[in-house]
C-alpha atoms as a PDB file:
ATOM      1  CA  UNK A   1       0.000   0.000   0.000  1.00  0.00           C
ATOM      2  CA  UNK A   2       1.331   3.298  -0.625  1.00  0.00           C
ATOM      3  CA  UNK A   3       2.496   5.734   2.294  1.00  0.00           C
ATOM      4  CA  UNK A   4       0.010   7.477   4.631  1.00  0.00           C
ATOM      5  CA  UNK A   5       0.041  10.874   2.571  1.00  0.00           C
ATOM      6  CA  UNK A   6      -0.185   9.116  -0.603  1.00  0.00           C
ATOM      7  CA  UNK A   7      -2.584   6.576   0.905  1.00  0.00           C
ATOM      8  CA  UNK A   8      -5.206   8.832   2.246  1.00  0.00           C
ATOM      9  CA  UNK A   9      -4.487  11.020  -1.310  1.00  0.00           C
ATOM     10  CA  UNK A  10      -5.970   7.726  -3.174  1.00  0.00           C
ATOM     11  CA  UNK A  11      -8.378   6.967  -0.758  1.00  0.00           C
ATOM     12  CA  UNK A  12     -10.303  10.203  -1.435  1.00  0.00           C
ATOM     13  CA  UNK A  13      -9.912   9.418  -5.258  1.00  0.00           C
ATOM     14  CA  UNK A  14     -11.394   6.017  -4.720  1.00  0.00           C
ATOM     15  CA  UNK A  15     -14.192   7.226  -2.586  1.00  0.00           C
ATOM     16  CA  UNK A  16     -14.820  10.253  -5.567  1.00  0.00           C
ATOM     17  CA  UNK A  17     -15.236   7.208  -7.733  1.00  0.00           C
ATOM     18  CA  UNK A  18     -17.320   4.797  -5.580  1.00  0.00           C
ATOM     19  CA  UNK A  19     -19.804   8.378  -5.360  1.00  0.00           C
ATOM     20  CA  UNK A  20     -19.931   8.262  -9.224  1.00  0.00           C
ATOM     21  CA  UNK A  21     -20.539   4.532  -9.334  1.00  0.00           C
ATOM     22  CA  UNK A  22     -23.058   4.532  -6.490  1.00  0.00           C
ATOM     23  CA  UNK A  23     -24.742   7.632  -8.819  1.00  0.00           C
ATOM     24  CA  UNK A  24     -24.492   6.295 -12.031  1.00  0.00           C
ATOM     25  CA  UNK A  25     -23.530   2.663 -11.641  1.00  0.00           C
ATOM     26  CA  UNK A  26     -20.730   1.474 -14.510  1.00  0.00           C
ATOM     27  CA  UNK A  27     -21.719   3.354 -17.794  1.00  0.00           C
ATOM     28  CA  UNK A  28     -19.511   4.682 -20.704  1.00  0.00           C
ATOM     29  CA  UNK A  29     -20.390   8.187 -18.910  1.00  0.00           C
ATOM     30  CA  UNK A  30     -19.387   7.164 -15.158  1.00  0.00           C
ATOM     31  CA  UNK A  31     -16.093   5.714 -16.463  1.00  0.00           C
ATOM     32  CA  UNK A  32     -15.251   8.241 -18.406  1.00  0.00           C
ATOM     33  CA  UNK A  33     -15.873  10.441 -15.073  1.00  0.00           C
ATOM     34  CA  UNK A  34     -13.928   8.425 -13.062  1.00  0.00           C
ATOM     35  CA  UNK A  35     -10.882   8.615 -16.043  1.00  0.00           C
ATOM     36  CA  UNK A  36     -11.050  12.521 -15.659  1.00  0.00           C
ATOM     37  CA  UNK A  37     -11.186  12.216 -11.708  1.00  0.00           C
ATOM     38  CA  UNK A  38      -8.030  10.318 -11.948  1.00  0.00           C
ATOM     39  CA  UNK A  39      -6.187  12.836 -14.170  1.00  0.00           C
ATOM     40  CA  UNK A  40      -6.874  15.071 -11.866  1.00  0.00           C
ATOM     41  CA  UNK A  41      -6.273  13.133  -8.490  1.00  0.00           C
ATOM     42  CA  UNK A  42      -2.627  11.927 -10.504  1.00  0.00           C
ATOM     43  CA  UNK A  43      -1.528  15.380 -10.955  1.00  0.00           C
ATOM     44  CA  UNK A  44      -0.668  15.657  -7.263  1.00  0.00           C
ATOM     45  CA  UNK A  45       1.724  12.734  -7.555  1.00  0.00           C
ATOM     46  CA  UNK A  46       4.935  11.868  -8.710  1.00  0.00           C
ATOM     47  CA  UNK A  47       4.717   8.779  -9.877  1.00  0.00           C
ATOM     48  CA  UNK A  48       8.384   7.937 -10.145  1.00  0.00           C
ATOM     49  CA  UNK A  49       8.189   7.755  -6.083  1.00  0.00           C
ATOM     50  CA  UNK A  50       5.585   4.731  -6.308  1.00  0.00           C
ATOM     51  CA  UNK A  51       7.958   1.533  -5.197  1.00  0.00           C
ATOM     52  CA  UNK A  52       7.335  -2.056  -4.481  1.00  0.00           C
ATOM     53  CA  UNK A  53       6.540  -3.041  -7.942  1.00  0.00           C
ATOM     54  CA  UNK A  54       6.193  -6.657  -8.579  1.00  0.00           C
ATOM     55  CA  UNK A  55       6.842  -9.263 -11.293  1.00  0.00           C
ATOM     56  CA  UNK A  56       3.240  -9.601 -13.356  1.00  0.00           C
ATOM     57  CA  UNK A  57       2.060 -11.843 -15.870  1.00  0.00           C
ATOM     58  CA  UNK A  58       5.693 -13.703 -16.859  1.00  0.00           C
ATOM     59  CA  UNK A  59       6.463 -10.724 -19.537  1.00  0.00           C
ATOM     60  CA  UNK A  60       8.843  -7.885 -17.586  1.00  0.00           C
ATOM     61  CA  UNK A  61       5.665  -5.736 -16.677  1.00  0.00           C
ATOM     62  CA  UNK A  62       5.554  -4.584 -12.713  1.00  0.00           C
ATOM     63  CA  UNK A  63       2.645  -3.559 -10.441  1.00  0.00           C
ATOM     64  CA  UNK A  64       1.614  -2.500  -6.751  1.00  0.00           C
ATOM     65  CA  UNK A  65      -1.716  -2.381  -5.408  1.00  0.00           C
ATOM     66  CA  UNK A  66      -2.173   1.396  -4.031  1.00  0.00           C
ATOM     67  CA  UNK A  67      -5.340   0.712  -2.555  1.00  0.00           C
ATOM     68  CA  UNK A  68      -8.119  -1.585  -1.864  1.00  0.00           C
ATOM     69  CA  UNK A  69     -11.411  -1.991  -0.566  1.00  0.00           C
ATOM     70  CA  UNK A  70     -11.844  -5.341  -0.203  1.00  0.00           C
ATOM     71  CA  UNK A  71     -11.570  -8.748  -2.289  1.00  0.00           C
ATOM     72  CA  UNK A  72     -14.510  -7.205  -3.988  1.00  0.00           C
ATOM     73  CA  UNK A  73     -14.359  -3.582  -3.824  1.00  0.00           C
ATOM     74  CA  UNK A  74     -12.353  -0.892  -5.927  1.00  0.00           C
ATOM     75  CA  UNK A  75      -8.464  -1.523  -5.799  1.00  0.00           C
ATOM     76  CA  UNK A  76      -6.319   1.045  -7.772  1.00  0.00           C
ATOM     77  CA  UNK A  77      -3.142  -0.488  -9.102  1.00  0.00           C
ATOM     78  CA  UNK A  78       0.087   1.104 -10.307  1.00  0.00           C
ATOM     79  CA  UNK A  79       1.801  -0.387 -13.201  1.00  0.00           C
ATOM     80  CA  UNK A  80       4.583  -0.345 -15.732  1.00  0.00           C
ATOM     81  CA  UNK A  81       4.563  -1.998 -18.878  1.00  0.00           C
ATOM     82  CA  UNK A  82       8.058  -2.469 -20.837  1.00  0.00           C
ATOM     83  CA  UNK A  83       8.487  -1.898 -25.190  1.00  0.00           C
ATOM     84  CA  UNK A  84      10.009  -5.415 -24.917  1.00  0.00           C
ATOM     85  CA  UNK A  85       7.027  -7.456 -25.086  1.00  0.00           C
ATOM     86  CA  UNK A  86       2.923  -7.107 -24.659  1.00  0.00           C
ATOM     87  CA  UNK A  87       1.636  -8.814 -21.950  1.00  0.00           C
ATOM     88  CA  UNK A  88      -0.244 -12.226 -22.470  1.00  0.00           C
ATOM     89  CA  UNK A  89      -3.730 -11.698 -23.402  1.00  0.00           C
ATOM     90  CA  UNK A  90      -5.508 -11.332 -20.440  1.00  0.00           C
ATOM     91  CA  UNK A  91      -8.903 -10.366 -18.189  1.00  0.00           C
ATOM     92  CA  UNK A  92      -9.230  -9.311 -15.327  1.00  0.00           C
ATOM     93  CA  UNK A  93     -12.960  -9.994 -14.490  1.00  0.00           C
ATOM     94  CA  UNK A  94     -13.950  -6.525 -13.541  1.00  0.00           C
ATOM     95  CA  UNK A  95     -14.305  -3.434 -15.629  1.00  0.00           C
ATOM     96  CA  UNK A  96     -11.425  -1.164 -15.461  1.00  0.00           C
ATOM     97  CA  UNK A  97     -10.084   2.942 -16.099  1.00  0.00           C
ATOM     98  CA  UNK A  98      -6.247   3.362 -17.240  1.00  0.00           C
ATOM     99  CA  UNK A  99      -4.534   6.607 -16.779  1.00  0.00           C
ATOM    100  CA  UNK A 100      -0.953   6.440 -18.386  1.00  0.00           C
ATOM    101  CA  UNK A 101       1.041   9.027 -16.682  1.00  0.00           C
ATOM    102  CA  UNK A 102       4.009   8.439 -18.205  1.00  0.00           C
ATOM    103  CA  UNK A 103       5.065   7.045 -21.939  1.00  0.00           C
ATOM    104  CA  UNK A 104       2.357   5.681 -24.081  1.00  0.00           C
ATOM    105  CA  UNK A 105       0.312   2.267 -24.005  1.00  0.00           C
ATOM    106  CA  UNK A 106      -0.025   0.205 -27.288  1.00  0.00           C
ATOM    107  CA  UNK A 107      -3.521  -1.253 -25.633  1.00  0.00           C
ATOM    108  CA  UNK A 108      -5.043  -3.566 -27.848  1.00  0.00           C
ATOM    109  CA  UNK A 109      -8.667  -4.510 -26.793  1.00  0.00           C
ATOM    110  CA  UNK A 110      -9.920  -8.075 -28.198  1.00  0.00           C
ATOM    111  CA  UNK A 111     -13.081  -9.933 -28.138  1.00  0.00           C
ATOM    112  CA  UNK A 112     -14.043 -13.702 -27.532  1.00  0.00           C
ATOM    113  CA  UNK A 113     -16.432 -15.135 -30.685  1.00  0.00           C
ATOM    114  CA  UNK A 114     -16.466 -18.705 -29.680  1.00  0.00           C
ATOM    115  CA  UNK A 115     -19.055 -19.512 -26.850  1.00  0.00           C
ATOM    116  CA  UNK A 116     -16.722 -20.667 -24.569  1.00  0.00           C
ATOM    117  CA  UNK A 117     -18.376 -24.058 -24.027  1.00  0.00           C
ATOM    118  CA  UNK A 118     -14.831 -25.680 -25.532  1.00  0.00           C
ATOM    119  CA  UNK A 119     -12.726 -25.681 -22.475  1.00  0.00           C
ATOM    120  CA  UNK A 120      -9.364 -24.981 -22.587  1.00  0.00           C
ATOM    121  CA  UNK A 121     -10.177 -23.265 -26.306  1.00  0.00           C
ATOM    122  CA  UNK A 122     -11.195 -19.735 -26.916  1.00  0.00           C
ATOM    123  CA  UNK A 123     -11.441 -17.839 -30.240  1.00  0.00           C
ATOM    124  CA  UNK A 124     -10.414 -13.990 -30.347  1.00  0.00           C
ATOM    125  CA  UNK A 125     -10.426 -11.233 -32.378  1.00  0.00           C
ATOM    126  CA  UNK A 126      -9.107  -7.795 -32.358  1.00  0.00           C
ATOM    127  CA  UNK A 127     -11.781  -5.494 -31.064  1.00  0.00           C
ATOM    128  CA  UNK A 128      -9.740  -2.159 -31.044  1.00  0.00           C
ATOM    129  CA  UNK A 129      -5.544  -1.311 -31.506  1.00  0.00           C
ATOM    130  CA  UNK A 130      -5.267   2.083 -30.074  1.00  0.00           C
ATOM    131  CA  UNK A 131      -1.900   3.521 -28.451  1.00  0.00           C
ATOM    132  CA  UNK A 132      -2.964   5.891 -25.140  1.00  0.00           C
ATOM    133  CA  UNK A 133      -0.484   8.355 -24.523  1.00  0.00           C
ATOM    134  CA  UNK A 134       0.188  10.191 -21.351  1.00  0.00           C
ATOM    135  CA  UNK A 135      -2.547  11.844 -20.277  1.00  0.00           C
ATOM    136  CA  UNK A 136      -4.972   9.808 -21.292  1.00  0.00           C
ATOM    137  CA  UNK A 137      -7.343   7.478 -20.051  1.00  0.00           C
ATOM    138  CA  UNK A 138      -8.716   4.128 -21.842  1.00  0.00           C
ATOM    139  CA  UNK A 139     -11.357   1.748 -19.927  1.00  0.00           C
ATOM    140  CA  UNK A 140     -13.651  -1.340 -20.543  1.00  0.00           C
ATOM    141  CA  UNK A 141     -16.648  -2.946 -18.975  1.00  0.00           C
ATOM    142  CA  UNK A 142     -16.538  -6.152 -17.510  1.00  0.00           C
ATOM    143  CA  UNK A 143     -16.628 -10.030 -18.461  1.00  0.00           C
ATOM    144  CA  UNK A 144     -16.517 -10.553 -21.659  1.00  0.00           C
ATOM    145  CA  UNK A 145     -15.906  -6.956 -22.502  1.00  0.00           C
ATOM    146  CA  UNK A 146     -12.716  -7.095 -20.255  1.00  0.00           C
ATOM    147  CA  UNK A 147      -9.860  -9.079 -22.319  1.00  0.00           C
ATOM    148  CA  UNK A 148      -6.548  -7.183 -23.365  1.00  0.00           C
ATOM    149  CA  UNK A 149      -3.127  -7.053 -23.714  1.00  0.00           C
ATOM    150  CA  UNK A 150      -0.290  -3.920 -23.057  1.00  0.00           C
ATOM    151  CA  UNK A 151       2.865  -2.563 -24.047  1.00  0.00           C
ATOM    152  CA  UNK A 152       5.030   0.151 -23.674  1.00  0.00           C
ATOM    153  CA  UNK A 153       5.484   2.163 -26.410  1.00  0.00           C
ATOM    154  CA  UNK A 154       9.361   2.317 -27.255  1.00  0.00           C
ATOM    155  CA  UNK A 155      10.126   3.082 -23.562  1.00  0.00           C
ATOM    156  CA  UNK A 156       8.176   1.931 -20.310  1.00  0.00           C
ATOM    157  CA  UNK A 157       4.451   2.955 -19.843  1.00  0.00           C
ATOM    158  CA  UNK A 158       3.269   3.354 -16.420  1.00  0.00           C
ATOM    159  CA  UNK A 159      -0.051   3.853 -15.415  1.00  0.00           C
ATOM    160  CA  UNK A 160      -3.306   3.718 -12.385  1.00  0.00           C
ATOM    161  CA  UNK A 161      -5.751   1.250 -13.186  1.00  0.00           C
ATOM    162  CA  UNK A 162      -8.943   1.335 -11.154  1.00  0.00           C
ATOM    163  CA  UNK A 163     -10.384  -1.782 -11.147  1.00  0.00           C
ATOM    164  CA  UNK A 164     -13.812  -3.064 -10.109  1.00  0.00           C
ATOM    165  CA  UNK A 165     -12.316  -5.766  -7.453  1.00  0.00           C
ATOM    166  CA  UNK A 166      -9.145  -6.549  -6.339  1.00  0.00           C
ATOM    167  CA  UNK A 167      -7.614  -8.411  -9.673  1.00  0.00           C
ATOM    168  CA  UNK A 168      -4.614  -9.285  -7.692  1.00  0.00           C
ATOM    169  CA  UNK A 169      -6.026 -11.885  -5.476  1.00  0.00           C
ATOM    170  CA  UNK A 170      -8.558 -13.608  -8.584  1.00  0.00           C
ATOM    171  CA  UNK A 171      -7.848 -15.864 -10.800  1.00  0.00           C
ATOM    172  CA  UNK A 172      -7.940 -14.385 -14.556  1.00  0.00           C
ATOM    173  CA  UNK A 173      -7.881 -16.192 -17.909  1.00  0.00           C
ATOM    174  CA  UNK A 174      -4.831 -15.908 -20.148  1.00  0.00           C
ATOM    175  CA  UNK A 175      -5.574 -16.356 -23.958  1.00  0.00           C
ATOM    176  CA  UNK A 176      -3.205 -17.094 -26.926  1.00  0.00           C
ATOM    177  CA  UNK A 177      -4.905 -16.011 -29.602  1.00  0.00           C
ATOM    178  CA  UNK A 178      -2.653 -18.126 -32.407  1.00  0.00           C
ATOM    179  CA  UNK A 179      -3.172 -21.263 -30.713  1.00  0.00           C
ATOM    180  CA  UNK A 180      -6.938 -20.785 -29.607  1.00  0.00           C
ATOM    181  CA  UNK A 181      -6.320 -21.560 -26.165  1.00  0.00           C
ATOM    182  CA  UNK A 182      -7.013 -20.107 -22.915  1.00  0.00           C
ATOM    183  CA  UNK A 183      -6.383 -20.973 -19.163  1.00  0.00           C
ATOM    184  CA  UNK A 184      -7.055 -19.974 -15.592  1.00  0.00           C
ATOM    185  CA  UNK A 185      -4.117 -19.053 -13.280  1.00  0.00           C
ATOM    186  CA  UNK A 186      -3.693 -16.490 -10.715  1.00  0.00           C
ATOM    187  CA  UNK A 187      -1.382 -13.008 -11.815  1.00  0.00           C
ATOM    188  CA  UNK A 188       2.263 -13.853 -11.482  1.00  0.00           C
END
């Protein structure tokens, strides 16, 4: 968790958020809200302070949870994601709002077309290919509308991610699109 200062700074963000959600429940307009909330709330940090970033999904990308609710409640994440190589294909389960505060994100958005009555199989497609730059926000809605993948842009991209629930603690599904499989495993 981040320091007291810094943790009670989120904490007010996260409550802003949970008053939009408890307004408007999760809409393209309350997520967008909660994207310009966190612009705003990021501005009074310097992100380069943020330590205790972890190892996450096997592909050089970091994270640290900054603040959670509960297993179920709104956790904010920080995270860095390298040029080397995109994360797996992923979900998280939850809907979620990305802020990249520094670099750029090549997020690239996908969507299931199988049923996903085959298990162990899944068929994708790319949904959207968009690269976020600093500054701006990208989100998504949850299960099925939930599945991506992330990479810095030439250098690093780091970046909060509000999440529905705590994604840390949940299994997630991990898809290779090429081979038309997907499994279950916790983050690593």
């Amino acid at each position: 968790m981040a320091g007291s200062a810094e943790g009670e700074h989120w904490r007010r963000f996260v409550a802003d958020a949970r008053g939009i959600l408890d307004r408007d429940s999760v809409t393209e307009a309350s997520l967008r809200a909660i994207g310009a909330r966190m612009r705003h709330a990021a501005d009074a940090i310097d992100a380069r302070t943020i330590g205790g970033l972890k190892a996450l999904h096997g592909s050089g990308s970091t994270s640290v949870v900054l603040h959670s609710d509960s297993p179920e409640g709104l956790t904010l994440v920080f995270s860095r994601f390298p040029p080397e190589a995109a994360t797996p294909v992923h979900n998280h389960g939850t809907w979620g709002v990305v802020l990249v505060v520094e670099g750029q994100d090549h997020h690239v958005h996908w969507r299931r077309i199988d049923d996903g009555l085959n298990p162990g199989r899944a068929q994708l497609e790319v949904d959207a290919d968009v690269v976020v730059s600093e500054g701006e926000t990208v989100h998504w809605f949850g299960p099925p509308g939930d599945i991506h993948s992330q990479q810095g842009v030439g250098r690093p991209a780091y970046e909060f991610v509000l999440f529905g629930r705590n994604v840390m603690i949940h299994p997630r599904l991990y898809f290779d699109p090429r081979a038309g499989t997907v499994r279950e495993a916790l983050p690593q």
